[in-house]
Protein backbone atom coordinates (compact mmCIF):
# COMPACT_ATOMS: atom_id res chain seq x y z
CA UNK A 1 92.29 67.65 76.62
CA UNK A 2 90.92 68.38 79.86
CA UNK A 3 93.48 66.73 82.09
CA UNK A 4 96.00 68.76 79.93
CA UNK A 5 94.21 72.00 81.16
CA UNK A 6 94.66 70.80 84.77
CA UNK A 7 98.34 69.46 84.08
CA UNK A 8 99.38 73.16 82.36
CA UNK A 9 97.56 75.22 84.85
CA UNK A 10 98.03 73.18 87.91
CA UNK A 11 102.11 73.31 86.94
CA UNK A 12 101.07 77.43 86.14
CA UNK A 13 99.61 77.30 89.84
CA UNK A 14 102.49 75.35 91.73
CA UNK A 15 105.46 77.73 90.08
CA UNK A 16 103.86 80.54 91.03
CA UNK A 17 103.90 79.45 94.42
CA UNK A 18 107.76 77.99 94.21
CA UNK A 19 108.55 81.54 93.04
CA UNK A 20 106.29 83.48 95.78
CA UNK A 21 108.42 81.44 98.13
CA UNK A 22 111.47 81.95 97.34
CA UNK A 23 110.73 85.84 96.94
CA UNK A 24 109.87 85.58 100.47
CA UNK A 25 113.51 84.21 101.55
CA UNK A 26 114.55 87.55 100.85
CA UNK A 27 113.57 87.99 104.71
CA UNK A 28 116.33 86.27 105.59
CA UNK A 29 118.30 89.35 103.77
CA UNK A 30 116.77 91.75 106.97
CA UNK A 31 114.48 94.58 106.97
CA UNK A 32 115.34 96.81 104.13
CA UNK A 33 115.83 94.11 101.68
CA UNK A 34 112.57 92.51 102.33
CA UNK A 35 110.88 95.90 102.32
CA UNK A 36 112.69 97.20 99.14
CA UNK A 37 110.88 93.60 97.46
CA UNK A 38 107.50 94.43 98.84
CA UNK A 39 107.51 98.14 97.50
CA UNK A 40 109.51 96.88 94.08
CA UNK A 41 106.48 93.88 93.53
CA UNK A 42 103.81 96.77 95.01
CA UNK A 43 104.70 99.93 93.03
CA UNK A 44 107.42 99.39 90.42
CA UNK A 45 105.96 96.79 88.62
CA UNK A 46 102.45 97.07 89.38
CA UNK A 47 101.32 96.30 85.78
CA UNK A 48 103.09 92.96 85.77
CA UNK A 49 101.82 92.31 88.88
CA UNK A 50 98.21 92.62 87.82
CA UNK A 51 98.71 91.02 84.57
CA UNK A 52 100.32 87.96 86.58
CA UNK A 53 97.11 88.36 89.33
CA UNK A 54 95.17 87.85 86.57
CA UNK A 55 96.67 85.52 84.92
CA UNK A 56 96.68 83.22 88.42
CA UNK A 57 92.74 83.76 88.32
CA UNK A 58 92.23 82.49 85.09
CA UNK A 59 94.24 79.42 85.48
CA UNK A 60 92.14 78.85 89.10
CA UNK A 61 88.93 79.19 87.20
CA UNK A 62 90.48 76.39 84.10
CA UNK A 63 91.54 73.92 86.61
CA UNK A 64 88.91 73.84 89.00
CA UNK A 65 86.10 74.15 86.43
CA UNK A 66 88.17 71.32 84.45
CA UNK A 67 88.38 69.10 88.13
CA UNK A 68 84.92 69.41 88.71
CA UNK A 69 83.82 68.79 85.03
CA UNK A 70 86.25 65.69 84.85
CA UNK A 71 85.01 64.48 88.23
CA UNK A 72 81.36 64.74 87.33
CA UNK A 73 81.85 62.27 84.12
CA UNK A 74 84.08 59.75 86.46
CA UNK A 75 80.70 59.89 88.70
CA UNK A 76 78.07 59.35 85.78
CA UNK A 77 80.58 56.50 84.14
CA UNK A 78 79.49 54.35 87.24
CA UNK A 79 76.96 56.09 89.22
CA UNK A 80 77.12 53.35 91.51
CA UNK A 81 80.47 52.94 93.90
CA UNK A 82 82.01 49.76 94.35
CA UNK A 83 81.02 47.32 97.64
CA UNK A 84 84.85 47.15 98.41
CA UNK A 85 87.77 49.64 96.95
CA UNK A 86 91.18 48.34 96.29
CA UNK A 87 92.79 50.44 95.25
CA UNK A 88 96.17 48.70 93.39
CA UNK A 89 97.81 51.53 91.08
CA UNK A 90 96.86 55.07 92.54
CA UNK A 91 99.08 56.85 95.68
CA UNK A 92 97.46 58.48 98.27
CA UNK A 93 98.71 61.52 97.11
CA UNK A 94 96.29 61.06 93.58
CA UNK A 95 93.21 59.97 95.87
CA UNK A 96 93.46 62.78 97.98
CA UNK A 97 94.73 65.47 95.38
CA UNK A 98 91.08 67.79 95.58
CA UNK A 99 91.72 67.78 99.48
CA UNK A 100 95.24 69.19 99.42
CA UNK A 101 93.80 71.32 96.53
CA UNK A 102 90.99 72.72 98.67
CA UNK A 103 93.50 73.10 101.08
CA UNK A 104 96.46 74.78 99.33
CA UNK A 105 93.66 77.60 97.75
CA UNK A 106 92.05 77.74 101.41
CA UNK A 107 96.10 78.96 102.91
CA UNK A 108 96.38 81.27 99.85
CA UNK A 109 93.28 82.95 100.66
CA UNK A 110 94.47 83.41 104.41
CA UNK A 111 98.14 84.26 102.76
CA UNK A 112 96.47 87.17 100.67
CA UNK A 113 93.99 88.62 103.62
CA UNK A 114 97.01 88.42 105.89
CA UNK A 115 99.67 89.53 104.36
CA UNK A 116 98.52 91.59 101.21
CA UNK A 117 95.01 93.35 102.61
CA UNK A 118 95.56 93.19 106.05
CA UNK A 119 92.05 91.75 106.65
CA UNK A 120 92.83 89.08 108.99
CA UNK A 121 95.47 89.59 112.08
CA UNK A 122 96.22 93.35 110.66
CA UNK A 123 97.21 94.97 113.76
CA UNK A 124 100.76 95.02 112.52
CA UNK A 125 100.19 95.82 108.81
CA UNK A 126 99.88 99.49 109.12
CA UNK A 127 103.72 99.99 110.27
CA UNK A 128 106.43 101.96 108.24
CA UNK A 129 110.02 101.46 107.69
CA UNK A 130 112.52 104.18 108.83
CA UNK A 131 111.81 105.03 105.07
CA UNK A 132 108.11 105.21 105.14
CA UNK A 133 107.48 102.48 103.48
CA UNK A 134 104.99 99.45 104.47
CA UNK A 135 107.45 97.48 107.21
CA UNK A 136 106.39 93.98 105.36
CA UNK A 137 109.60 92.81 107.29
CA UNK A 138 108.23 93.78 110.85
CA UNK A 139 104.25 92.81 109.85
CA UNK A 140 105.82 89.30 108.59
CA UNK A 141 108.12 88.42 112.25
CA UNK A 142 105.64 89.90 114.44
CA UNK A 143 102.81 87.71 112.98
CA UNK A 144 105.42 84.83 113.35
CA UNK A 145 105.33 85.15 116.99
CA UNK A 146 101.67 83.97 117.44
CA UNK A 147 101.94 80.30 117.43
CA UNK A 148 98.51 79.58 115.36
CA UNK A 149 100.17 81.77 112.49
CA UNK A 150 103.78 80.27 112.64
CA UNK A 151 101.03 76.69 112.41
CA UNK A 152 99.36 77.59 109.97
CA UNK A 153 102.33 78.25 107.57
C-alpha cells in the first residue's frame, strides 16, 4: 500500500512540475503574456491556487513520510549490509532516487523563495509592468543573466 502512496503522489508531484513548466514557456510569448499568467495564477484564481498549494503539501508530507517509513523496514529486514553489493536488477536511477528527490524539493524551495517571495536574489522582484502589474517577465530574464541562476535551473 505504501509504495502505492509514493507511486500516486510522486506521479501527483512530477505533473505538477510538467505543468509549472510548461506554464512558464509562456515567456517565450514576451512580456505581457507572461505577466498576464502571473497575475491570472496570482489573483484570478487564487482559491485554486491555494487549494492546489495545499494539495502539493499534503502529497510531500505522504511520500516522504511513506519513503522514510518504507526505508526504515528495508533497514531493520537486514540490519546488517552486505560485505560486497551487486547490484544485478536495479538502475542507477532506483538507487539514487532519495538523492534526486532531496534534490528536486531542495530547487523547488529555491524556485519558490526566488521567484514567488522574492527572498533570495529579489532585487528585481519589486518591478512593474507598463500596467502596474508585478514584471514576472523582467524579474525572470534579469535573474537569467547571473550565470549561478541560469546553473542552477
Amino acid at each position: 500500500m505504501l509504495k502505492i502512496v509514493m507511486a500516486v503522489t510522486g506521479f501527483a508531484l512530477a505533473g505538477f512540475v510538467l505543468g509549472h513548466m510548461v506554464g512558464h514557456l509562456q515567456m517565450f510569448l514576451g512580456r505581457d503574456a507572461y505577466n498576464s499568467y502571473a497575475h491570472f495564477l496570482k489573483h484570478d484564481i487564487v482559491k485554486l491556487l491555494w487549494i492546489a498549494r495545499l494539495s502539493l503539501l499534503g502529497c510531500l508530507v505522504l511520500h516522504v513520510a511513506a519513503a522514510a517509513y518504507l526505508s526504515n523496514l528495508n533497514r531493520m529486514a537486514r540490519p546488517q549490509g552486505y560485505r560486497v553489493v551487486k547490484h544485478q536488477r536495479t538502475s542507477v536511477f532506483a538507487r539514487t532516487m532519495m538523492w534526486s528527490g532531496i534534490t528536486v524539493l531542495a530547487f523547488v524551495i529555491y524556485h519558490v523563495l526566488h521567484f514567488t517571495l522574492g527572498v533570495v536574489h529579489g532585487e528585481h522582484y519589486a518591478y512593474l509592468d507598463p500596467t502596474g502589474r508585478p514584471d514576472v517577465f523582467n524579474n525572470f530574464v534579469l535573474s537569467f543573466q547571473n550565470p549561478i541562476i541560469f546553473g542552477a535551473y
